[in-house]
Protein backbone atom coordinates (compact mmCIF):
# COMPACT_ATOMS: atom_id res chain seq x y z
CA UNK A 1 0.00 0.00 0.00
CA UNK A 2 1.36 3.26 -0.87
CA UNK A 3 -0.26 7.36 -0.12
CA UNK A 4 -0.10 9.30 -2.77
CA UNK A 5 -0.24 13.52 -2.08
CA UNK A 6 -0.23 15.60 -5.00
CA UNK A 7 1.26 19.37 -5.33
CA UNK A 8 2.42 22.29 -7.66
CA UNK A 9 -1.51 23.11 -8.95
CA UNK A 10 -2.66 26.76 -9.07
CA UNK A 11 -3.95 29.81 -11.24
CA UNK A 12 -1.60 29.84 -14.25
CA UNK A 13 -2.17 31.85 -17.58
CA UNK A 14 -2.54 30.14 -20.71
CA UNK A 15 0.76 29.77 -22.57
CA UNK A 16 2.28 29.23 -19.30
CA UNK A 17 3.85 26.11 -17.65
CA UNK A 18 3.56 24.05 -14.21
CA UNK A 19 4.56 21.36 -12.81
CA UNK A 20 3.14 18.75 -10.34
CA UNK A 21 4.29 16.49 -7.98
CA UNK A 22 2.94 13.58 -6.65
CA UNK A 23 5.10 12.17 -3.25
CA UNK A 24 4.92 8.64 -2.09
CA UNK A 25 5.08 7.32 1.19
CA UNK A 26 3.99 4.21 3.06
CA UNK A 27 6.01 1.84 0.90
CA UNK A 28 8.50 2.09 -2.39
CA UNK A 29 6.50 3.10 -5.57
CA UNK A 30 9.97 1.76 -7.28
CA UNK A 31 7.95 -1.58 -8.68
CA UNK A 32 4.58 0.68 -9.79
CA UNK A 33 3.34 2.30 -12.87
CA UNK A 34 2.41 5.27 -12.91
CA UNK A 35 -0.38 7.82 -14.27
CA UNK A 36 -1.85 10.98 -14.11
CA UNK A 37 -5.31 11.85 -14.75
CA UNK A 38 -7.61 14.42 -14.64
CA UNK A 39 -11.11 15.82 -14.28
CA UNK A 40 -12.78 19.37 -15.59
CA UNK A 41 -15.84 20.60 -14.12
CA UNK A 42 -19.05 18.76 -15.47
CA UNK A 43 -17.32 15.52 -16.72
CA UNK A 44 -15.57 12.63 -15.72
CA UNK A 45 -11.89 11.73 -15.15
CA UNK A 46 -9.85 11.11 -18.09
CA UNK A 47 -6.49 10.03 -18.65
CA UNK A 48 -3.48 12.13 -19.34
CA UNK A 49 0.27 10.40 -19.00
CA UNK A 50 1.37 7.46 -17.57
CA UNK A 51 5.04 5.56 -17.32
CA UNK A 52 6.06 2.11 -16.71
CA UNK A 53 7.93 1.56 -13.32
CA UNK A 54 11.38 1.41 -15.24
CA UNK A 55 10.42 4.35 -17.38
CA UNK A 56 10.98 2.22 -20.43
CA UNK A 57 7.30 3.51 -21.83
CA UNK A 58 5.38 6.51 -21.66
CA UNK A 59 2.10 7.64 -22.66
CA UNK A 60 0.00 10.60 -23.28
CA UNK A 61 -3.37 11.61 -24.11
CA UNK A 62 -4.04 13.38 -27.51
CA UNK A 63 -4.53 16.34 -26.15
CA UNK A 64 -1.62 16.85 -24.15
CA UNK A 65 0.64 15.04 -26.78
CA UNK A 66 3.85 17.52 -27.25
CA UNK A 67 3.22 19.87 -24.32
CA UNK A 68 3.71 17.36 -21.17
CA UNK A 69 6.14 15.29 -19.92
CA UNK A 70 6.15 13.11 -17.04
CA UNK A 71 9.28 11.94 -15.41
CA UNK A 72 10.00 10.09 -12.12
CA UNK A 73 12.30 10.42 -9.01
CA UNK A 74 13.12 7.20 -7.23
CA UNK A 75 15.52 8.69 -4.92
CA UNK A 76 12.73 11.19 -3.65
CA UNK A 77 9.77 9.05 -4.30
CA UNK A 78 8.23 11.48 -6.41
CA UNK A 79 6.75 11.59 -10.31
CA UNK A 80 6.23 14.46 -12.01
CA UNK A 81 4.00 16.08 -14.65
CA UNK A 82 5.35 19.10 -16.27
CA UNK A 83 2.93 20.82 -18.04
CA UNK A 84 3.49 23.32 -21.14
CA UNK A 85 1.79 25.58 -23.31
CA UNK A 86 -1.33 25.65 -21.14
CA UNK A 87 -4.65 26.01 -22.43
CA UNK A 88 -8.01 27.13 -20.64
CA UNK A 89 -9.32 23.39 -21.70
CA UNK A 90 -6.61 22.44 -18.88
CA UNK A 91 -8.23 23.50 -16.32
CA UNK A 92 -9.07 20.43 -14.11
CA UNK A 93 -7.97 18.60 -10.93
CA UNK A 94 -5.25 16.18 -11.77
CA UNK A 95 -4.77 13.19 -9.55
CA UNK A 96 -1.69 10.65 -9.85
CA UNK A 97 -2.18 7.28 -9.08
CA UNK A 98 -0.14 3.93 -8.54
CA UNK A 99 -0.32 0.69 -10.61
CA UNK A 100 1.20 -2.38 -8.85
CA UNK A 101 1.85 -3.89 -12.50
CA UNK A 102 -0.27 -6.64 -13.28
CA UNK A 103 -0.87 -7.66 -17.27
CA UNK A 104 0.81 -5.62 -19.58
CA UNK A 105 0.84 -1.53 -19.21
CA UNK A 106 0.06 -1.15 -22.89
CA UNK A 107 -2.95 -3.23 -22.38
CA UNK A 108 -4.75 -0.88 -19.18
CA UNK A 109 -2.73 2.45 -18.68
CA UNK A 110 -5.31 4.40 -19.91
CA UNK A 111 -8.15 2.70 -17.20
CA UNK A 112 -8.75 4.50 -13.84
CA UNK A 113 -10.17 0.96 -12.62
CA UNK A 114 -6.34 -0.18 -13.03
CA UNK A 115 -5.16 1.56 -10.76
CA UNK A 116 -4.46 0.79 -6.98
CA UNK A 117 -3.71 3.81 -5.02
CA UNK A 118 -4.87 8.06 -5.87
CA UNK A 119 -3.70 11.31 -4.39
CA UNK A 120 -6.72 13.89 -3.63
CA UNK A 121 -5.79 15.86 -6.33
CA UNK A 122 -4.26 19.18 -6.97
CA UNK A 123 -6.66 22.02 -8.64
CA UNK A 124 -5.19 23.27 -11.89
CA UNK A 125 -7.04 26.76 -13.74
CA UNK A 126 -5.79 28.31 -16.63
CA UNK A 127 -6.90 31.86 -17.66
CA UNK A 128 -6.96 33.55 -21.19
């Protein structure tokens, strides 16, 4: 079992960049995927990035595709989004979450039901 706590969200303007951080504790996220997603006001949570334990894979949604980046930091027990070129359609709370690897990544990164342990979630708003 590991806690996840999100950070790094606030009132950005567009064009601008952030970057979150999601902090482990509780036990070594060293073995577990991991994935960010998100949810905007009115609709449900959607997938953003995601990256295989030994960062040998990542992912991204479509939308995001060429602006973010997610990275990990064993050593601190950290993974991070960084988020460029921010658009109002950003605006959401982004959660991370934990995957103790079962199946192939390829096969369920993109599926919130996949996933063991979530943060609470760090707001995110982007202004014209």
């Amino acid at each position: 079992q590991v806690q996840l706590v999100e950070s790094g969200g606030g009132l950005v303007q567009a064009g601008h960049s952030l970057r979150l951080s999601c902090a482990a504790s509780g036990r070594t996220f060293t073995m577990y995927n991991m994935g960010w997603f998100r949810q905007a006001p009115g609709k449900e949570r959607e997938f953003v990035a995601a990256m295989r334990w030994d960062i040998t894979t990542t992912y991204f949604a479509d939308s995001v595709k060429g602006r973010f980046t997610i990275s990990r930091d064993n050593a601190k027990n950290t993974v991070y989004l960084q988020m460029n070129s921010l658009k109002p359609e950003d605006t959401a709370v982004y959660f991370c979450a934990a995957q103790n690897a079962r199946g192939y990544y390829s096969a369920t990164y993109r599926s919130q039901d996949s996933y063991d342990n979530w943060g609470q979630g760090t707001q995110v708003t982007v202004f014209p």
